[in-house]
Protein backbone atom coordinates (compact mmCIF):
# COMPACT_ATOMS: atom_id res chain seq x y z
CA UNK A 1 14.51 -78.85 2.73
CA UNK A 2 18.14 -78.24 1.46
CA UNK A 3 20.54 -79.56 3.89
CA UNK A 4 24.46 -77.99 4.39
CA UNK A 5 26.78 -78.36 6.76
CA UNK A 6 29.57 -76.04 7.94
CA UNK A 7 33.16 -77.40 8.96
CA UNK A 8 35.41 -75.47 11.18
CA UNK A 9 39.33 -76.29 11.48
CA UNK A 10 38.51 -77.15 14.92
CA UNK A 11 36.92 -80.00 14.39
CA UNK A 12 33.05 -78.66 14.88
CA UNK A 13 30.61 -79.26 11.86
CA UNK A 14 27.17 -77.65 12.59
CA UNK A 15 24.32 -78.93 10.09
CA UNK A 16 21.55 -76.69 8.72
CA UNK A 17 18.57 -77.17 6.63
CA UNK A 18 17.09 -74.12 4.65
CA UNK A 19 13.39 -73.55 5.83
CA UNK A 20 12.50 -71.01 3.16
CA UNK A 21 14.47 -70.70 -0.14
CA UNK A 22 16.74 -68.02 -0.22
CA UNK A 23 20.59 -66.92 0.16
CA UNK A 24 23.09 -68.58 2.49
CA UNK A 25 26.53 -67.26 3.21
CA UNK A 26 29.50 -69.50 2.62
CA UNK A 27 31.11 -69.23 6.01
CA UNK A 28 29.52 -68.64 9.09
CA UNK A 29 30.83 -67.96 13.31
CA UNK A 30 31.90 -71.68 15.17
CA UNK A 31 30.05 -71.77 17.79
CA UNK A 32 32.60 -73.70 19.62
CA UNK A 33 35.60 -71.94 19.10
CA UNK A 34 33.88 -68.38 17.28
CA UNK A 35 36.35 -69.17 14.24
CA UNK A 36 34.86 -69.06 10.77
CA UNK A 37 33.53 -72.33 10.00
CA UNK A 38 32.90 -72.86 6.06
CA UNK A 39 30.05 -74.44 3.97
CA UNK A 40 30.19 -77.56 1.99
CA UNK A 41 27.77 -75.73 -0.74
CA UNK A 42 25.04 -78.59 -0.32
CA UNK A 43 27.62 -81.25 -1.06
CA UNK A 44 26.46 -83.42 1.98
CA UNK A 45 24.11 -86.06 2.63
CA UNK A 46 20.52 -84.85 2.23
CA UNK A 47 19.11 -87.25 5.14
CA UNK A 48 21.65 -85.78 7.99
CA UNK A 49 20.03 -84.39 10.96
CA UNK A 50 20.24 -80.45 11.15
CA UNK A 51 21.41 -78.37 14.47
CA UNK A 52 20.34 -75.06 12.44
CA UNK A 53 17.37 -73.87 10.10
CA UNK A 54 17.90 -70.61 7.59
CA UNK A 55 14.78 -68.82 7.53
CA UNK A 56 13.49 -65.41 5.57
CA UNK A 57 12.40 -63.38 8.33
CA UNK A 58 10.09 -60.79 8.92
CA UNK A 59 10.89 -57.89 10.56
CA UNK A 60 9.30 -59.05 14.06
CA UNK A 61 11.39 -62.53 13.78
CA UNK A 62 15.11 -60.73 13.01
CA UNK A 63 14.67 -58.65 15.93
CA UNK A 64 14.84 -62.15 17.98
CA UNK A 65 17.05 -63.63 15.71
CA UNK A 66 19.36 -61.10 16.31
CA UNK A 67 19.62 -61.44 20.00
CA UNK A 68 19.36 -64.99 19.67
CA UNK A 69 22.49 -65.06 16.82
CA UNK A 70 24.72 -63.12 19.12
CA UNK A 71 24.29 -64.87 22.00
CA UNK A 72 24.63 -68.46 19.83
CA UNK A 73 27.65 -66.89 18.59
CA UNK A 74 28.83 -65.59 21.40
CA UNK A 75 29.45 -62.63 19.88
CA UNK A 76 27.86 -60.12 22.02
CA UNK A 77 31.25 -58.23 22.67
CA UNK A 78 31.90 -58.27 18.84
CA UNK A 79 29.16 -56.16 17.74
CA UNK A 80 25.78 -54.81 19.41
CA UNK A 81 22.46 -56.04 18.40
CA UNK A 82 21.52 -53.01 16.73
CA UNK A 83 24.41 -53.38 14.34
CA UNK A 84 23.75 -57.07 13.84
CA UNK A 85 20.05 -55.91 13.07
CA UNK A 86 21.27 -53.40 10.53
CA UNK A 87 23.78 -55.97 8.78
CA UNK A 88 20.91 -58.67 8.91
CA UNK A 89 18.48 -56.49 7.59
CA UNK A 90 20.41 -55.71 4.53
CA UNK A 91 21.22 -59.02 3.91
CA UNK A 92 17.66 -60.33 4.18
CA UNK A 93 16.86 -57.69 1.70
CA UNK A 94 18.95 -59.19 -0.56
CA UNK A 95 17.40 -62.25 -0.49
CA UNK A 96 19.12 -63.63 2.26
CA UNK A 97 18.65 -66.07 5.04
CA UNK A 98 19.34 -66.18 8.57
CA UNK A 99 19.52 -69.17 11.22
CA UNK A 100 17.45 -69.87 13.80
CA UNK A 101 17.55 -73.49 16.36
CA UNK A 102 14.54 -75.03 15.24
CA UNK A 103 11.31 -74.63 13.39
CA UNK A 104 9.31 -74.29 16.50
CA UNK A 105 11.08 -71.39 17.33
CA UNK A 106 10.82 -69.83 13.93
CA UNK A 107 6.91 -69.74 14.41
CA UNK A 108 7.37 -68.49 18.07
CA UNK A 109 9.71 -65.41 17.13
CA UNK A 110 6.54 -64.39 14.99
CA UNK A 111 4.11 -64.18 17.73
C-alpha cells in the first residue's frame, strides 16, 4: 500500500494508505480545524502508520462513505449528503478514491 500524509497549517498531519490503486486529491478537509490540509504526493516514509485508507468504492460503500466523510469532516452544515454523493460519485468515476477509517470498515460498508 502507498502511504501519504496530509499537513495542515495547524499543525495536524493525518496519514493515509491507498487500499486500491486509483486517484487521490492533493488537499483534503482538517479534521481538526476543517482547513484544507495538503498532500506530501507520497514523499513520506513508506513504514508510517496510517489514520486513513483511500478506497474505490462501489456504489453500496459511497453511500456510507458519504455519511461517514461528512461527519469526519464535520462538514454536515457545508453540504448535504446527497450533494457529497453526487460530487463523490463523479469523482470515483474518474478513477478516483475516497477515504474511509480502516480496512475493516471498508469490507463492512459492503455488506
Amino acid at each position: 500500500m502507498k502511504k501519504n500524509s496530509y499537513s495542515c497549517i495547524c499543525g495536524n498531519t493525518i496519514n493515509t494508505a491507498n487500499f486500491n490503486d486509483g486517484v487521490t486529491p492533493f488537499m483534503i478537509h482538517c479534521n481538526v480545524c476543517g482547513g484544507s490540509a495538503r498532500s506530501h504526493f507520497f514523499s513520506v516514509n513508506q513504514n508510517l502508520k496510517p489514520d486513513l485508507y483511500w478506497f474505490s468504492p462501489s456504489d453500496k460503500q459511497l453511500k456510507k462513505q458519504v455519511v461517514w466523510e461528512l461527519s469526519f469532516c464535520d462538514a454536515k452544515d457545508v453540504m448535504s449528503a446527497k450533494e457529497a454523493y453526487k460530487l463523490n460519485k463523479k469523482h470515483v468515476g474518474q478513477g478516483g478514491l475516497v477515504l474511509a477509517p480502516d480496512i475493516k470498515t471498508i469490507k463492512e460498508w459492503g455488506l
